[in-house]
Protein backbone atom coordinates (compact mmCIF):
# COMPACT_ATOMS: atom_id res chain seq x y z
CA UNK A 1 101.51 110.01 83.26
CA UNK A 2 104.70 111.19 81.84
CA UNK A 3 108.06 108.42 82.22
CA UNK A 4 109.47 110.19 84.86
CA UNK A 5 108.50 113.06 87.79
CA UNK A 6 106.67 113.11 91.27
CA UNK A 7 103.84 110.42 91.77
CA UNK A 8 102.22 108.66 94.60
CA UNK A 9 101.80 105.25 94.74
CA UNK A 10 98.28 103.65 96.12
CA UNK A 11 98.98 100.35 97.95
CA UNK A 12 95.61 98.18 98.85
CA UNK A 13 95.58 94.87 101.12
CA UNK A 14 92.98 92.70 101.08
CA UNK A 15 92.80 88.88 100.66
CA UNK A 16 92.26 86.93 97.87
CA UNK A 17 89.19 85.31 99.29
CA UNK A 18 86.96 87.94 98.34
CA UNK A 19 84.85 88.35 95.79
CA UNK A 20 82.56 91.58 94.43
CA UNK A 21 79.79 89.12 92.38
CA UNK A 22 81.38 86.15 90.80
CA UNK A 23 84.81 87.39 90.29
CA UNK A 24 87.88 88.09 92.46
CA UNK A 25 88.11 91.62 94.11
CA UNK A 26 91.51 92.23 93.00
CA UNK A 27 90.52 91.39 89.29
CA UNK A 28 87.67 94.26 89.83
CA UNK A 29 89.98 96.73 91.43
CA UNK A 30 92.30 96.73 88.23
CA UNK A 31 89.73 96.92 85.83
CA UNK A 32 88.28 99.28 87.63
CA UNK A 33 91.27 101.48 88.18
CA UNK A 34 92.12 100.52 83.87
CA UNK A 35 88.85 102.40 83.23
CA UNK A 36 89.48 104.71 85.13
CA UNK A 37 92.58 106.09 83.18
CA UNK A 38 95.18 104.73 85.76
CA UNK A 39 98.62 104.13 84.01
CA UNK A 40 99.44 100.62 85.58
CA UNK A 41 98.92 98.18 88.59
CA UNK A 42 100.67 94.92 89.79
CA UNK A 43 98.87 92.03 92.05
CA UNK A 44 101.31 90.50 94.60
CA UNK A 45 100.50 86.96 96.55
CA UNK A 46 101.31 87.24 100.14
CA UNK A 47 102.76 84.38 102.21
CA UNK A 48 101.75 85.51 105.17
CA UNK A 49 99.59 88.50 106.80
CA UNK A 50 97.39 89.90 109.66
CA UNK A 51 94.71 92.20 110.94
CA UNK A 52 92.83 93.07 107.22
CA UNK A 53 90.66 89.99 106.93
CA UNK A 54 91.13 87.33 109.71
CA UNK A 55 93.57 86.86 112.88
CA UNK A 56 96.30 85.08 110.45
CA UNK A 57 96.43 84.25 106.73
CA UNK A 58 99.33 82.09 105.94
CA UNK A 59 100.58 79.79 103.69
CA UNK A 60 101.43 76.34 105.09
CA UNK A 61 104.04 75.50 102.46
CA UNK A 62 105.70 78.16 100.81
CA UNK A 63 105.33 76.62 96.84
CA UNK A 64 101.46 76.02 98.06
CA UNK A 65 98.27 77.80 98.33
CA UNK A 66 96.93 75.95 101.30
CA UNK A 67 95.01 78.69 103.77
CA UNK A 68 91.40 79.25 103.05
CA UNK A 69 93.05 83.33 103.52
CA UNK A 70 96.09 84.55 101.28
CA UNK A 71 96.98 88.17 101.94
CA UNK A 72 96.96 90.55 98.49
CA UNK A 73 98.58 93.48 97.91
CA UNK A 74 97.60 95.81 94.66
CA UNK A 75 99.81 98.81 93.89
CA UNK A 76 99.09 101.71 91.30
CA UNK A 77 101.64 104.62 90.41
CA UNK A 78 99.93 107.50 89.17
CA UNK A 79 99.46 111.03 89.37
CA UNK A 80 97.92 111.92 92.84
CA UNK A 81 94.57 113.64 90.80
CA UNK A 82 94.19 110.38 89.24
CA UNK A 83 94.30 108.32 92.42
CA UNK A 84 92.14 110.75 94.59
CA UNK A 85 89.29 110.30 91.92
CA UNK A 86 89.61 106.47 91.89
CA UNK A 87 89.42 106.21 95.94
CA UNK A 88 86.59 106.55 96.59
CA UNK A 89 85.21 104.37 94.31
CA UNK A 90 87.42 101.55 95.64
CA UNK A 91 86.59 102.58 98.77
CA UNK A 92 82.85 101.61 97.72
CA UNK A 93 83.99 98.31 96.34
CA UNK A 94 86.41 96.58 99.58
CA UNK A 95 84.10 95.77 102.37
CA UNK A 96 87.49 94.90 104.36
CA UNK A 97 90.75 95.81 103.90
CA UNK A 98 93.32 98.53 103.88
CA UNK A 99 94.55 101.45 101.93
CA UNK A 100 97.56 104.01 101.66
CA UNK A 101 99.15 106.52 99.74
CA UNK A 102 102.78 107.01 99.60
CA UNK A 103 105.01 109.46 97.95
CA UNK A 104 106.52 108.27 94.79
CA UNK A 105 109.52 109.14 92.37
CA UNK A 106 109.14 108.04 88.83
CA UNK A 107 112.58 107.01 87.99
CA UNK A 108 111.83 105.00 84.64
CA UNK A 109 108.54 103.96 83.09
CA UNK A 110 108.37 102.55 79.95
CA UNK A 111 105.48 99.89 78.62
CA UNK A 112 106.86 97.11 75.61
């Protein structure tokens, strides 16, 4: 994707709990989404969430990782193409969870 333009951004939530085999399902989704030609992603920890996994995931202490349930939240900026191809093949991977598409405006982009 070129450093600046019209994008969409794909935002998943899921929790860190789960798993596809032996590794963690947001480790899967970004290699996935890597081999899949996607520009970039970013993982973000949750302190606190509802309704994608369990009544209430939470963190007891803010510095800890104390719930058996921490929310996740993976974002990608692409091109929409690239994204639309890559759903449904994430969609095949996340058992429970959610996913959404937003308008994006590419700003600045630039890798070191």
């Amino acid at each position: 994707m070129g450093t600046e333009g019209k994008g969409k951004l794909l935002r998943i939530y899921l929790n860190e709990t789960k798993k596809l085999g032996d590794k963690p399902l947001y480790e899967a989704i970004v290699e996935k989404a890597f081999q899949n030609g996607l520009a970039g992603s970013m993982v973000f920890r949750g302190i606190e969430g509802s309704g994608f996994c369990c009544k209430v995931c939470r963190t007891q202490i803010p510095s800890l990782t104390i719930s058996k349930c921490q929310p996740m939240v993976i974002e990608f900026i692409d091109t929409e193409e690239k994204l639309q191809t890559l759903i449904p093949v994430l969609k095949g991977m996340i058992s429970s969870g959610a996913m959404v598409m937003l308008d994006a405006e590419i700003v600045y982009n630039v890798c070191g």
